[in-house]
PDB file of N, CA and C in Angstrom:
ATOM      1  N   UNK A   1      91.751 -68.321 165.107  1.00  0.00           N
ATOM      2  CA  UNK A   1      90.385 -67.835 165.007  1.00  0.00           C
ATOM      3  C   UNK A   1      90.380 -66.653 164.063  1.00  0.00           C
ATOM      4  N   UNK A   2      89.061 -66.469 163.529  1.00  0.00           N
ATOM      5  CA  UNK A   2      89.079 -65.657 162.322  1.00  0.00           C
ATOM      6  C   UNK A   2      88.052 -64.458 163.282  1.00  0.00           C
ATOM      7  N   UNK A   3      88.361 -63.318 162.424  1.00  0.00           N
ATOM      8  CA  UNK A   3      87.314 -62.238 163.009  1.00  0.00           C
ATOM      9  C   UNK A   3      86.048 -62.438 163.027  1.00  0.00           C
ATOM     10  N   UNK A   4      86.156 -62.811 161.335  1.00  0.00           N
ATOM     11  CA  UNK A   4      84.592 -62.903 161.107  1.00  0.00           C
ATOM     12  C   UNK A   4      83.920 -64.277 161.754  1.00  0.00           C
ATOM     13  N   UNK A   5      85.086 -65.291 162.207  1.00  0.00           N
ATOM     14  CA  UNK A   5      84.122 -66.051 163.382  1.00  0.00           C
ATOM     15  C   UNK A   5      83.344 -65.581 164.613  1.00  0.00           C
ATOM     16  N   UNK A   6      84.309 -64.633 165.293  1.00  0.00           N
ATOM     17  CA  UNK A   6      84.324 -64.347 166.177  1.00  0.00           C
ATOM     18  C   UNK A   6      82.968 -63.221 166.730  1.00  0.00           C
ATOM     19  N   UNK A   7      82.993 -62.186 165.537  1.00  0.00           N
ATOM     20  CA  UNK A   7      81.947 -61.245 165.014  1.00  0.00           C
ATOM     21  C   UNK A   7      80.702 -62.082 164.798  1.00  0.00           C
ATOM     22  N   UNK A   8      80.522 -63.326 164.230  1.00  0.00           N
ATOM     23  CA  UNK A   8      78.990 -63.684 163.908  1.00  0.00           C
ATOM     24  C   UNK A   8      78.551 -63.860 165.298  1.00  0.00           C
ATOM     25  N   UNK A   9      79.234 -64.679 166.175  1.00  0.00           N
ATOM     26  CA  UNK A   9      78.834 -65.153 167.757  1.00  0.00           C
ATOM     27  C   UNK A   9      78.436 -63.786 168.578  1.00  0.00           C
ATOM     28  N   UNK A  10      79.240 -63.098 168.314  1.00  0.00           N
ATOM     29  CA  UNK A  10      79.000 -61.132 169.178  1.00  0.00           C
ATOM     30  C   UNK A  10      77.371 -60.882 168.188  1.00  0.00           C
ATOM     31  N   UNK A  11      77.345 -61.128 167.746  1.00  0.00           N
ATOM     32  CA  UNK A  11      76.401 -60.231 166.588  1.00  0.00           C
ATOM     33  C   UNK A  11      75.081 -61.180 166.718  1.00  0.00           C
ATOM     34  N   UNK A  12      75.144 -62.482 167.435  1.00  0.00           N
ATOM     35  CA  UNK A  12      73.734 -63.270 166.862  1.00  0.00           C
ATOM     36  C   UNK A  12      72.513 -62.661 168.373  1.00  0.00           C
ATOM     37  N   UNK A  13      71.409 -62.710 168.101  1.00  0.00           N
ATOM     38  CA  UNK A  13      70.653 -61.857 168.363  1.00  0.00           C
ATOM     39  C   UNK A  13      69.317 -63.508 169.030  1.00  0.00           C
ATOM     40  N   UNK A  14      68.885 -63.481 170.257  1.00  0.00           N
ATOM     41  CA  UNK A  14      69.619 -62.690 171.153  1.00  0.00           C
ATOM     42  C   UNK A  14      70.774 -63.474 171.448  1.00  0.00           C
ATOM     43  N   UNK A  15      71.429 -62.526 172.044  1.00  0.00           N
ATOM     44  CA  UNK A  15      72.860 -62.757 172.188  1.00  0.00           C
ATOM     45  C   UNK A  15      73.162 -64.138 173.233  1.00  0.00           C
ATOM     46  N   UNK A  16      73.751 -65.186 173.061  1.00  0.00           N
ATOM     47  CA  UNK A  16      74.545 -66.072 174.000  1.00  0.00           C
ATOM     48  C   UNK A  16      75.631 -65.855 174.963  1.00  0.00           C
ATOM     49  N   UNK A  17      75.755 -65.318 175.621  1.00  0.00           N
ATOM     50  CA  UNK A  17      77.080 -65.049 176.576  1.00  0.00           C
ATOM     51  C   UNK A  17      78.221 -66.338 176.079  1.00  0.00           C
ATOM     52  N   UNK A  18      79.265 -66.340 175.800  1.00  0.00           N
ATOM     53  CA  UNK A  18      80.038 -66.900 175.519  1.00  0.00           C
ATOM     54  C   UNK A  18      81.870 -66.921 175.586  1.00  0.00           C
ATOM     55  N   UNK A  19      82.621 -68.267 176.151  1.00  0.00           N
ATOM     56  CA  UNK A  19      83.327 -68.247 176.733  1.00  0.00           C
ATOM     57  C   UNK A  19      84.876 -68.298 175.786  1.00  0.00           C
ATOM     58  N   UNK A  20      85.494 -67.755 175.959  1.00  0.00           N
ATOM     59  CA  UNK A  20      87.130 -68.035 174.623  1.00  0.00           C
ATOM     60  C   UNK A  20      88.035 -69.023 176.078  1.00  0.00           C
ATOM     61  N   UNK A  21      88.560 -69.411 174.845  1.00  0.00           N
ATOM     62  CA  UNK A  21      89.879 -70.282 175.531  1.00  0.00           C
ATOM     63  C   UNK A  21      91.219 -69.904 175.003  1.00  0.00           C
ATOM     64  N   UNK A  22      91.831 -69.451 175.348  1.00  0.00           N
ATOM     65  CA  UNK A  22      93.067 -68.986 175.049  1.00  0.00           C
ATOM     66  C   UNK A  22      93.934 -70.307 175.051  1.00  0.00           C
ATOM     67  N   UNK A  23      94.706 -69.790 174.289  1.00  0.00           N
ATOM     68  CA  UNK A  23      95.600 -71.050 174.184  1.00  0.00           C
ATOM     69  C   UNK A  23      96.882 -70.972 175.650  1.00  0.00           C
ATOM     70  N   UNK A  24      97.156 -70.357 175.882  1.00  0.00           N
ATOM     71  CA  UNK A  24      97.480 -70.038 177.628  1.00  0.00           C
ATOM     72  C   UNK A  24      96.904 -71.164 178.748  1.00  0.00           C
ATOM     73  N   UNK A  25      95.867 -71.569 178.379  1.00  0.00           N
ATOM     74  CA  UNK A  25      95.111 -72.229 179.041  1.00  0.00           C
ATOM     75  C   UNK A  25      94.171 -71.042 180.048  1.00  0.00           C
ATOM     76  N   UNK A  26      93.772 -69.986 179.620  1.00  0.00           N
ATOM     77  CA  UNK A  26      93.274 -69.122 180.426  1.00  0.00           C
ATOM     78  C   UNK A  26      91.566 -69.087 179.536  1.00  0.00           C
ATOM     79  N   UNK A  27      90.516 -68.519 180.686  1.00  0.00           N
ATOM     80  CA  UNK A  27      89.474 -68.837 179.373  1.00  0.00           C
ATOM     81  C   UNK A  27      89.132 -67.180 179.822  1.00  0.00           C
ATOM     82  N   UNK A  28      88.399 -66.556 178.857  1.00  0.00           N
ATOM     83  CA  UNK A  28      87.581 -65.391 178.802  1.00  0.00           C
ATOM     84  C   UNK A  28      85.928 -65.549 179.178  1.00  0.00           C
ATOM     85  N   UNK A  29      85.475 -64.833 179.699  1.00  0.00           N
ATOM     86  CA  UNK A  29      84.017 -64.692 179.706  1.00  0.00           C
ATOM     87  C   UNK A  29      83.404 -63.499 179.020  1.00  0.00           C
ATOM     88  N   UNK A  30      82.722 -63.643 177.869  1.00  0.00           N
ATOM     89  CA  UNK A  30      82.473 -62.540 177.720  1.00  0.00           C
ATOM     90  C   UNK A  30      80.402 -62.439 177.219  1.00  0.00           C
ATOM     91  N   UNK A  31      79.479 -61.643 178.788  1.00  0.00           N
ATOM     92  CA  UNK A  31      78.653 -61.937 179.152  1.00  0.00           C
ATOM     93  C   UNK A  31      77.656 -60.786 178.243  1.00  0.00           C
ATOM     94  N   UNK A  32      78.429 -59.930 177.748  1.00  0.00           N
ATOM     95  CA  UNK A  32      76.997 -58.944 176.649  1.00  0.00           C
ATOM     96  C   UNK A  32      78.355 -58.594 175.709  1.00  0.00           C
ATOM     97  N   UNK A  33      77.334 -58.458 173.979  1.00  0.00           N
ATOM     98  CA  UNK A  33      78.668 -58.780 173.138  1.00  0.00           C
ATOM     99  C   UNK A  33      78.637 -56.968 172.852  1.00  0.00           C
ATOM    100  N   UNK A  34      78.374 -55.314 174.170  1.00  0.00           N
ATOM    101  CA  UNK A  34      79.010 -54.566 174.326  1.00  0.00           C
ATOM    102  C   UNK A  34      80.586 -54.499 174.753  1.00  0.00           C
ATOM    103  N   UNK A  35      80.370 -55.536 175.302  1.00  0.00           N
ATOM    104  CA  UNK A  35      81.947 -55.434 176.193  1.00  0.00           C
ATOM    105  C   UNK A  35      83.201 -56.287 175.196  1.00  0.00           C
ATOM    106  N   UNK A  36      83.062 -56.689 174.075  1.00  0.00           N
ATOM    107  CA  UNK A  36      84.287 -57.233 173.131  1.00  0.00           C
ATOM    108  C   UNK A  36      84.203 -56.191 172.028  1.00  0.00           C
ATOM    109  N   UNK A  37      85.110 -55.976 171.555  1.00  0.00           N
ATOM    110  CA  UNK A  37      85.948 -55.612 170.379  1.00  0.00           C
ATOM    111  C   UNK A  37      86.958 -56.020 169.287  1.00  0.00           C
ATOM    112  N   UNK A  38      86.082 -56.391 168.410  1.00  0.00           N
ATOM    113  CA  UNK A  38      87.071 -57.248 167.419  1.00  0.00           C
ATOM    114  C   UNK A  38      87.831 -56.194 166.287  1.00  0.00           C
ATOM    115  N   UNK A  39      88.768 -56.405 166.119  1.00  0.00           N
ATOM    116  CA  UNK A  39      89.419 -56.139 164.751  1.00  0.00           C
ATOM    117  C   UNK A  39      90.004 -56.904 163.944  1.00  0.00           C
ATOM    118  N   UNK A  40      90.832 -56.836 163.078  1.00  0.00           N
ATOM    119  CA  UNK A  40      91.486 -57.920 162.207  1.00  0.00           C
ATOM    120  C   UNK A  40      92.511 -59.204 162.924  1.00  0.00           C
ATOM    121  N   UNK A  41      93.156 -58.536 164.159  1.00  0.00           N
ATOM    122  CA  UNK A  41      93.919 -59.957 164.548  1.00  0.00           C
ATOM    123  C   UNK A  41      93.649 -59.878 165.970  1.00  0.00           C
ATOM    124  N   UNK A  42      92.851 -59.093 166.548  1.00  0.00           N
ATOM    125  CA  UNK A  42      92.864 -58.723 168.551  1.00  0.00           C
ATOM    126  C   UNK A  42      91.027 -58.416 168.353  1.00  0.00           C
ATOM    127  N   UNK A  43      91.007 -59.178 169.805  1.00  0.00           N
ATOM    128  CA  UNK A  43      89.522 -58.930 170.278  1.00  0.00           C
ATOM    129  C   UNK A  43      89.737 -58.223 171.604  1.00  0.00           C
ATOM    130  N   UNK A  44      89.449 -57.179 172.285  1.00  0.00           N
ATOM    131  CA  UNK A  44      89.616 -56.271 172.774  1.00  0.00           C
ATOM    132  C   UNK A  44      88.133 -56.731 173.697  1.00  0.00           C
ATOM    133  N   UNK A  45      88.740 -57.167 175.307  1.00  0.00           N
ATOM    134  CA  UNK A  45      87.329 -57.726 175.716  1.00  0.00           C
ATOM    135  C   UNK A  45      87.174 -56.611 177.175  1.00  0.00           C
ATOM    136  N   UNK A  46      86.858 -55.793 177.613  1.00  0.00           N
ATOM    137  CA  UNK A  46      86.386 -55.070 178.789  1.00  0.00           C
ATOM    138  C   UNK A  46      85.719 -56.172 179.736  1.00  0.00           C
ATOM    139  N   UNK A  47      86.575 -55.683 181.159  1.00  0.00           N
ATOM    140  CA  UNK A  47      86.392 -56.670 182.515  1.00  0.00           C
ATOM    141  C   UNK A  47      85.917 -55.741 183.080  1.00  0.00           C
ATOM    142  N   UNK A  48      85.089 -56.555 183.932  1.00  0.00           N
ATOM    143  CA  UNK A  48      84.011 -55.479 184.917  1.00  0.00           C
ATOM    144  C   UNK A  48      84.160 -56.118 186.042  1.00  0.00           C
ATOM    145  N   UNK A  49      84.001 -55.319 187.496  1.00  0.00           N
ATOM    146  CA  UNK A  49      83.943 -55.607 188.663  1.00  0.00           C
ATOM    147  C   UNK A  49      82.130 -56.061 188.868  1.00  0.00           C
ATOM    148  N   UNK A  50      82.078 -57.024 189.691  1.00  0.00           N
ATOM    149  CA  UNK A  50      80.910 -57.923 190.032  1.00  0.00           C
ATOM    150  C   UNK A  50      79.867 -57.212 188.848  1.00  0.00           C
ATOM    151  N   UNK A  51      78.538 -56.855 189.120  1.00  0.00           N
ATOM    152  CA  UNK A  51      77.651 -56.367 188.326  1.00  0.00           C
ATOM    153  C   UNK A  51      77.837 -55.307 187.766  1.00  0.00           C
ATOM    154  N   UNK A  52      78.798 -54.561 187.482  1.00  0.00           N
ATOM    155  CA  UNK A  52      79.085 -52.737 186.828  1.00  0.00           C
ATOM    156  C   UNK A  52      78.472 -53.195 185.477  1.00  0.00           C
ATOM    157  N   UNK A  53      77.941 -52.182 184.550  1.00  0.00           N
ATOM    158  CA  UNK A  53      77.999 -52.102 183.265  1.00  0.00           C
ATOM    159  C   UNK A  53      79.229 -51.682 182.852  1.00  0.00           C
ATOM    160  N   UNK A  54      80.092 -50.973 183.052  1.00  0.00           N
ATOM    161  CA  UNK A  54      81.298 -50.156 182.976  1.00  0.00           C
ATOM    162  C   UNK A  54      82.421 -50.820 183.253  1.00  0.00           C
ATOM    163  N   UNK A  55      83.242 -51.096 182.174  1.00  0.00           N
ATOM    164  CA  UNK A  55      84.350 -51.519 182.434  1.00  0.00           C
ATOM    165  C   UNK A  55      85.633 -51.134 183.020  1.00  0.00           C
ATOM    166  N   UNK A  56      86.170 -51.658 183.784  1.00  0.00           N
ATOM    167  CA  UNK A  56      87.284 -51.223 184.638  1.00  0.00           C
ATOM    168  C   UNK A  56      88.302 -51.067 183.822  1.00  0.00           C
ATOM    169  N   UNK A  57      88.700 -52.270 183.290  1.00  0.00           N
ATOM    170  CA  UNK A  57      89.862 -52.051 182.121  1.00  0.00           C
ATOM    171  C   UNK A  57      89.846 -53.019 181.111  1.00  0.00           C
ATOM    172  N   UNK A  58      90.751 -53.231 179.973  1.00  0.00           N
ATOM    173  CA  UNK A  58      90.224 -53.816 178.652  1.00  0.00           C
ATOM    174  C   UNK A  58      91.506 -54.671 178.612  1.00  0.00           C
ATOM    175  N   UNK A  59      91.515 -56.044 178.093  1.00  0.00           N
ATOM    176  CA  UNK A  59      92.557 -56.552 178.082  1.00  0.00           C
ATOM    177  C   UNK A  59      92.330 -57.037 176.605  1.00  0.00           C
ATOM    178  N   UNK A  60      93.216 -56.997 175.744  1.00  0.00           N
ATOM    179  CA  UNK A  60      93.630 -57.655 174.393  1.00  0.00           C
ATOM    180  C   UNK A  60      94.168 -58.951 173.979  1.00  0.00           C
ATOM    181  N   UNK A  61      93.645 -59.524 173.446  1.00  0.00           N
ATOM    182  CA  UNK A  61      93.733 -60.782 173.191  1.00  0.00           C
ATOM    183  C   UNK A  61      93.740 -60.737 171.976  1.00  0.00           C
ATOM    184  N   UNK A  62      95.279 -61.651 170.731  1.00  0.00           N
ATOM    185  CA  UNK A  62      95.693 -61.936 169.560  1.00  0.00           C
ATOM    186  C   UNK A  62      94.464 -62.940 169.425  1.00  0.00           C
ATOM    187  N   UNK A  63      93.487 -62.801 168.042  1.00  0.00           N
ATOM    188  CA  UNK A  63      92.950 -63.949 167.292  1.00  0.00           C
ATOM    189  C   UNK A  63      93.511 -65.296 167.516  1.00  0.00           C
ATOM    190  N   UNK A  64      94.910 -65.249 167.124  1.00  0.00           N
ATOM    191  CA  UNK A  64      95.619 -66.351 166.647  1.00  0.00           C
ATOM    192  C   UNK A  64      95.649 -67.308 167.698  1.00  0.00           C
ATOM    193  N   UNK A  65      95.546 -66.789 168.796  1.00  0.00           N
ATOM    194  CA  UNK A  65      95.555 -67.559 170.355  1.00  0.00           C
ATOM    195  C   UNK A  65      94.336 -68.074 171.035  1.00  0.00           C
ATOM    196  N   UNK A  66      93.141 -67.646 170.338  1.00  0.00           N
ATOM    197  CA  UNK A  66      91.896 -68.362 170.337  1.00  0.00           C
ATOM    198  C   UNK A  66      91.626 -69.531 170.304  1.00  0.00           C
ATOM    199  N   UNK A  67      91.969 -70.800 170.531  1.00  0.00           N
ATOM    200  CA  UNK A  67      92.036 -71.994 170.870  1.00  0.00           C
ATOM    201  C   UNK A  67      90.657 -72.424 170.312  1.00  0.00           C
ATOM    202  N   UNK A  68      89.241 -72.010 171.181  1.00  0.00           N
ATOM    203  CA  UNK A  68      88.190 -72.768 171.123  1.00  0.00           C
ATOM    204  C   UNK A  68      87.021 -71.535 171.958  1.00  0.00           C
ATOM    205  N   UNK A  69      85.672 -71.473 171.202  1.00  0.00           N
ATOM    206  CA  UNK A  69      84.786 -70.734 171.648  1.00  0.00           C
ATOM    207  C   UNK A  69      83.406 -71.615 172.260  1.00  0.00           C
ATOM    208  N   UNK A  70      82.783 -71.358 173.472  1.00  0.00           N
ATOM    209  CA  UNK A  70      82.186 -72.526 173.596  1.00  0.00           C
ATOM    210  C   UNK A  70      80.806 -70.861 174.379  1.00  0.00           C
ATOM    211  N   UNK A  71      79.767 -71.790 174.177  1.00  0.00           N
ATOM    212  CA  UNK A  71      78.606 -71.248 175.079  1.00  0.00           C
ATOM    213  C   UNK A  71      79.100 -71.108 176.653  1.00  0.00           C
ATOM    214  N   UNK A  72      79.092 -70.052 177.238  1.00  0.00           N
ATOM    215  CA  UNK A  72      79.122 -69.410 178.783  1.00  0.00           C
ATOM    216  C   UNK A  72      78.349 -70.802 179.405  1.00  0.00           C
ATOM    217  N   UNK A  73      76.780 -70.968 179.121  1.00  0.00           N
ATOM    218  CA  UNK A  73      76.076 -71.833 179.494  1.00  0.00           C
ATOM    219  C   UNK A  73      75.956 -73.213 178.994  1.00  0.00           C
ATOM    220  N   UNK A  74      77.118 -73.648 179.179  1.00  0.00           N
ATOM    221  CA  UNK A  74      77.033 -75.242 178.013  1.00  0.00           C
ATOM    222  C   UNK A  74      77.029 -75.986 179.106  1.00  0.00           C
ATOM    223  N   UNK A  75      76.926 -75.537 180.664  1.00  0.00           N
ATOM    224  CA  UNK A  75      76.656 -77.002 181.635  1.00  0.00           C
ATOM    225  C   UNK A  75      74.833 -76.975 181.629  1.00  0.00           C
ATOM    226  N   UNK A  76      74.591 -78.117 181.049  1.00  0.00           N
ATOM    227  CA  UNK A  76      72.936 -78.723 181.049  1.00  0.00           C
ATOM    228  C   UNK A  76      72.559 -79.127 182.568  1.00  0.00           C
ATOM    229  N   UNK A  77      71.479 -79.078 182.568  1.00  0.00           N
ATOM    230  CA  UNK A  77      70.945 -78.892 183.754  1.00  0.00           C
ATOM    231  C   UNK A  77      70.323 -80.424 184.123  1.00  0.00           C
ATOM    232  N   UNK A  78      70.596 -80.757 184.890  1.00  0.00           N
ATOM    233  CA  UNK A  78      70.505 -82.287 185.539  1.00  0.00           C
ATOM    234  C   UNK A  78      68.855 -82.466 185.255  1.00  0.00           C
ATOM    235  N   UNK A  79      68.444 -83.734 184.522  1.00  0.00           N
ATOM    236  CA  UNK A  79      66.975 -83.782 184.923  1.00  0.00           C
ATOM    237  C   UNK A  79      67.046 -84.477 186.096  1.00  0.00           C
ATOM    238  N   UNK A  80      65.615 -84.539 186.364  1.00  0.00           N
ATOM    239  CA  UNK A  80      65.261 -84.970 187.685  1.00  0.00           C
ATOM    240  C   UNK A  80      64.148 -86.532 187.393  1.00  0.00           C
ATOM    241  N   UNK A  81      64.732 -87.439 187.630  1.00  0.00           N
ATOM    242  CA  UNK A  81      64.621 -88.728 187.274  1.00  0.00           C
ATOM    243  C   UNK A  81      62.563 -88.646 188.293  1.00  0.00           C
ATOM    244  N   UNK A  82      61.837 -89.437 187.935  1.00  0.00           N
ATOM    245  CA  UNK A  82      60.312 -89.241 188.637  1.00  0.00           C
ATOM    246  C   UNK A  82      60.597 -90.607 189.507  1.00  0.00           C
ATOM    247  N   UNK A  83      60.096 -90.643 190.264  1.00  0.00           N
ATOM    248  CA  UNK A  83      59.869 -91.975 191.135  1.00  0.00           C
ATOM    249  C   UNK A  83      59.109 -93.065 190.840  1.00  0.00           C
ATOM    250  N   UNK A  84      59.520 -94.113 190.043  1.00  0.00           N
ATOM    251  CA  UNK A  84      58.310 -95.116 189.813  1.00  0.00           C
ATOM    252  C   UNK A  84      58.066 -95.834 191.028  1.00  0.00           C
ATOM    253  N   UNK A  85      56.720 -95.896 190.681  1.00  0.00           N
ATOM    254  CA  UNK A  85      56.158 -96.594 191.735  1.00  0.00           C
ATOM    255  C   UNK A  85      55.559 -98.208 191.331  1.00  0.00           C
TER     256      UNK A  85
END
């Protein structure tokens, strides 16, 4: 993953909450794009306990291990079929 991928998704307005996949098989959530920090090869993402604005502590994550970035909200919502009669 490139920064400047990573930076347009933090930066688009309004913002998408959006999820990383580490190549670990571990995924990130990252829910307001205050709480990431990108630089040239590490995105620097702040974890918060249940609702805090304030982050507890910051864990770092290499670019290079970025696997795949997907929307937080990419499960669609079931329609609801009408009853013919």
């Amino acid at each position: 993953m490139r920064a400047d991928e990573l930076r347009v998704r933090l930066d688009r307005r309004p913002f998408e909450p959006i999820r990383l996949h580490i190549s670990s098989g571990q995924t990130v959530d990252i829910k307001h794009p205050e709480m990431a920090f990108v630089t040239r090869s590490l995105v620097v993402v702040g974890v918060t306990a249940a609702d805090s604005k304030v982050a507890d502590y910051a864990i770092h994550y290499n670019l290079l291990h970025i696997v795949k970035i997907e929307p937080l909200n990419s499960e669609k919502p079931k329609r609801r079929r009408s009853k013919r009669k």
